[in-house]
C-alpha atoms as a PDB file:
ATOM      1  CA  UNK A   1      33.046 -46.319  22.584  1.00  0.00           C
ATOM      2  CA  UNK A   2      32.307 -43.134  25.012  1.00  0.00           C
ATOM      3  CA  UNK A   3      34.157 -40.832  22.830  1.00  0.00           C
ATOM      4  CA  UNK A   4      31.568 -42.151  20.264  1.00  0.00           C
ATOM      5  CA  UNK A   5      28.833 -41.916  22.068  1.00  0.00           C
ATOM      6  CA  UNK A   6      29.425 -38.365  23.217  1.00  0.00           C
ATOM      7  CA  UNK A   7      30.238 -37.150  19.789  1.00  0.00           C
ATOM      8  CA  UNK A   8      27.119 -38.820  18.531  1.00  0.00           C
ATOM      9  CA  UNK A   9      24.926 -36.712  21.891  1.00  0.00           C
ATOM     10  CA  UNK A  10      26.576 -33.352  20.615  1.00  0.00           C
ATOM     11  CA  UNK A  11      25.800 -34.043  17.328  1.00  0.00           C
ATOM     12  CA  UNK A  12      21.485 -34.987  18.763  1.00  0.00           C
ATOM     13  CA  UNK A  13      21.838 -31.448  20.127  1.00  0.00           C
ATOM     14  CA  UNK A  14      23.307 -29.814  17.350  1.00  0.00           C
ATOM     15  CA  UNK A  15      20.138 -30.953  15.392  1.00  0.00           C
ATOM     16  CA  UNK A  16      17.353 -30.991  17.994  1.00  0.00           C
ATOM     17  CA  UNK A  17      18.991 -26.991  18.034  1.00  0.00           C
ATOM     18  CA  UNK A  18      18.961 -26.132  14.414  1.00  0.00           C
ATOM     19  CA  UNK A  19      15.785 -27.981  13.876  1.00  0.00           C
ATOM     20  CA  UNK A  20      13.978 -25.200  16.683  1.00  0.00           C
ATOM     21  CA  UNK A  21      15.904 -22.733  14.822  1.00  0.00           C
ATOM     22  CA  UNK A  22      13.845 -23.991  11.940  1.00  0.00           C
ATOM     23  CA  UNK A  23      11.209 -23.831  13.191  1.00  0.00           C
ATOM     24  CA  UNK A  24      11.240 -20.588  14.261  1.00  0.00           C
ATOM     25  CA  UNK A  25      12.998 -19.053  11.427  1.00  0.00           C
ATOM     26  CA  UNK A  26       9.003 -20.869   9.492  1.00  0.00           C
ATOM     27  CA  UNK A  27       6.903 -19.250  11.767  1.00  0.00           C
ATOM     28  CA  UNK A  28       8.520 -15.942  11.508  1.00  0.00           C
ATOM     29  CA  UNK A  29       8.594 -16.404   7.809  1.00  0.00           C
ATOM     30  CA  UNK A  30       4.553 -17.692   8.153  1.00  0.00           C
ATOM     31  CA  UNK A  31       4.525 -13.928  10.028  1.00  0.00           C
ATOM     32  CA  UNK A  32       6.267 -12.032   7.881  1.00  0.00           C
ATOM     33  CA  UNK A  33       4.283 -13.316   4.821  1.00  0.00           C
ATOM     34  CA  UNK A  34       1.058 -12.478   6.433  1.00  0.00           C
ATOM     35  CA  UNK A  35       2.167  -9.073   6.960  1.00  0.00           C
ATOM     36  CA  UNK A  36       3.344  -8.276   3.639  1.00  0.00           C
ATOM     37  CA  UNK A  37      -0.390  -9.219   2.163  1.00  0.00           C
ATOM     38  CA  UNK A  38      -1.667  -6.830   4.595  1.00  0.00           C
ATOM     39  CA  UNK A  39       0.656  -3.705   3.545  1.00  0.00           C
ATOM     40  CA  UNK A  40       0.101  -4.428   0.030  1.00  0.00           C
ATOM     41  CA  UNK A  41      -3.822  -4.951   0.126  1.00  0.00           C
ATOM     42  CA  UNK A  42      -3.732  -1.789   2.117  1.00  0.00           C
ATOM     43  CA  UNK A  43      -1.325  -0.295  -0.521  1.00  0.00           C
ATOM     44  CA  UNK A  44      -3.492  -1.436  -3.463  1.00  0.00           C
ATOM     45  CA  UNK A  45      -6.658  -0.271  -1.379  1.00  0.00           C
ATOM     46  CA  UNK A  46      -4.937   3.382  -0.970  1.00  0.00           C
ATOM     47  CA  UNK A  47      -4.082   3.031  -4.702  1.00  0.00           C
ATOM     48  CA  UNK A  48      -7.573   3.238  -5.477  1.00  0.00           C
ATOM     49  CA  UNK A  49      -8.506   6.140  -3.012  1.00  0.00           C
ATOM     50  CA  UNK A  50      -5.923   8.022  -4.876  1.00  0.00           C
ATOM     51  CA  UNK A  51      -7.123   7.526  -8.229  1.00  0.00           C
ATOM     52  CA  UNK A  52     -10.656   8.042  -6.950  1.00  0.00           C
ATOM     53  CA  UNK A  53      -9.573  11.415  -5.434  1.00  0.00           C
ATOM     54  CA  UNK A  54      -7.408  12.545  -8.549  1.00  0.00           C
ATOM     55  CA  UNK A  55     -10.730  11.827 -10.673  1.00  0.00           C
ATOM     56  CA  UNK A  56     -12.537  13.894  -7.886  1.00  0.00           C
ATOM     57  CA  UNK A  57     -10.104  16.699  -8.371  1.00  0.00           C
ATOM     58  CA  UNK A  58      -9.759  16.618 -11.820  1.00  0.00           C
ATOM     59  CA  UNK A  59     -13.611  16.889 -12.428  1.00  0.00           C
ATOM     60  CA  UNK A  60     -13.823  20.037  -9.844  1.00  0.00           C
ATOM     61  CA  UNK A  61     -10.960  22.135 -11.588  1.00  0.00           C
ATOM     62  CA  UNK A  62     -13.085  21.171 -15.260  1.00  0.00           C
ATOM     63  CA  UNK A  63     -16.287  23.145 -13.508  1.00  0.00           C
ATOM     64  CA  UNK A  64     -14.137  25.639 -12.149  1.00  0.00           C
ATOM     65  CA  UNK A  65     -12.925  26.265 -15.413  1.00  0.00           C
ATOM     66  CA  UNK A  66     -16.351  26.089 -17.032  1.00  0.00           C
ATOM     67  CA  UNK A  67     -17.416  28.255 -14.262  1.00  0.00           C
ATOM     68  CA  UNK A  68     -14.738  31.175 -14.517  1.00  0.00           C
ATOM     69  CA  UNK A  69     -15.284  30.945 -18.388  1.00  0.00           C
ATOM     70  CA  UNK A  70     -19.627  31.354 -17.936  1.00  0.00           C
ATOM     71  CA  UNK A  71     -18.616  34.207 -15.419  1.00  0.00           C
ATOM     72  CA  UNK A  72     -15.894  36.202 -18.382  1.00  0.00           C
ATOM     73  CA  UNK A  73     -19.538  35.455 -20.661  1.00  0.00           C
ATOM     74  CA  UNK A  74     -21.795  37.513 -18.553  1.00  0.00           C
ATOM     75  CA  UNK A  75     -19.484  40.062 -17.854  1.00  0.00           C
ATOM     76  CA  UNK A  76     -18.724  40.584 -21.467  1.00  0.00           C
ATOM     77  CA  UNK A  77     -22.220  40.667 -22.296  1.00  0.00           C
ATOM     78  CA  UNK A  78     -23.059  42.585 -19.192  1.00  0.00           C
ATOM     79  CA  UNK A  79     -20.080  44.984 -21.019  1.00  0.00           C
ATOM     80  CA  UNK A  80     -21.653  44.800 -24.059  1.00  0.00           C
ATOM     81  CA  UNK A  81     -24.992  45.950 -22.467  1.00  0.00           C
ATOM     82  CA  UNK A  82     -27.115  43.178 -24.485  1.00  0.00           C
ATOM     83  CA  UNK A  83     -28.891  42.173 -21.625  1.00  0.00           C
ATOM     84  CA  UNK A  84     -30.700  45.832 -21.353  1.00  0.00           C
END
């Protein structure tokens, strides 16, 4: 019956063991998760900046362009010598 009983005690701490490694392997898990929503808010949030700052961009070269092109007007009118 002891051979028995200490197969069936190894056997209790074979479980109580894997059972904290559960445990632990959860709240790491529980961790991890919460960390990954984090990067990819922040991901989605920098997403936006981006796109914000493209459209930002995009809209300063158009009125650089419109710019330079009201600039090659006067000068070719200044050329011209309409404006006298």
């Amino acid at each position: 019956m002891a051979p028995l009983a200490e197969a069936n005690a190894r056997q209790h701490n074979t479980i109580e063991r894997q059972s904290e490694q559960l445990v632990g392997q959860a709240e790491t898990i529980g961790r991890q998760g919460a960390e990954l929503e984090r990067a990819a808010s922040t991901a989605t949030a920098l997403d936006d900046a981006l796109t914000a700052h493209r459209r930002r961009v995009r809209a300063v070269a158009i009125i650089a362009a419109v710019l330079v092109a009201l600039g090659l007007v006067v000068a070719a009118v200044a050329a011209t010598g309409w404006l006298r």
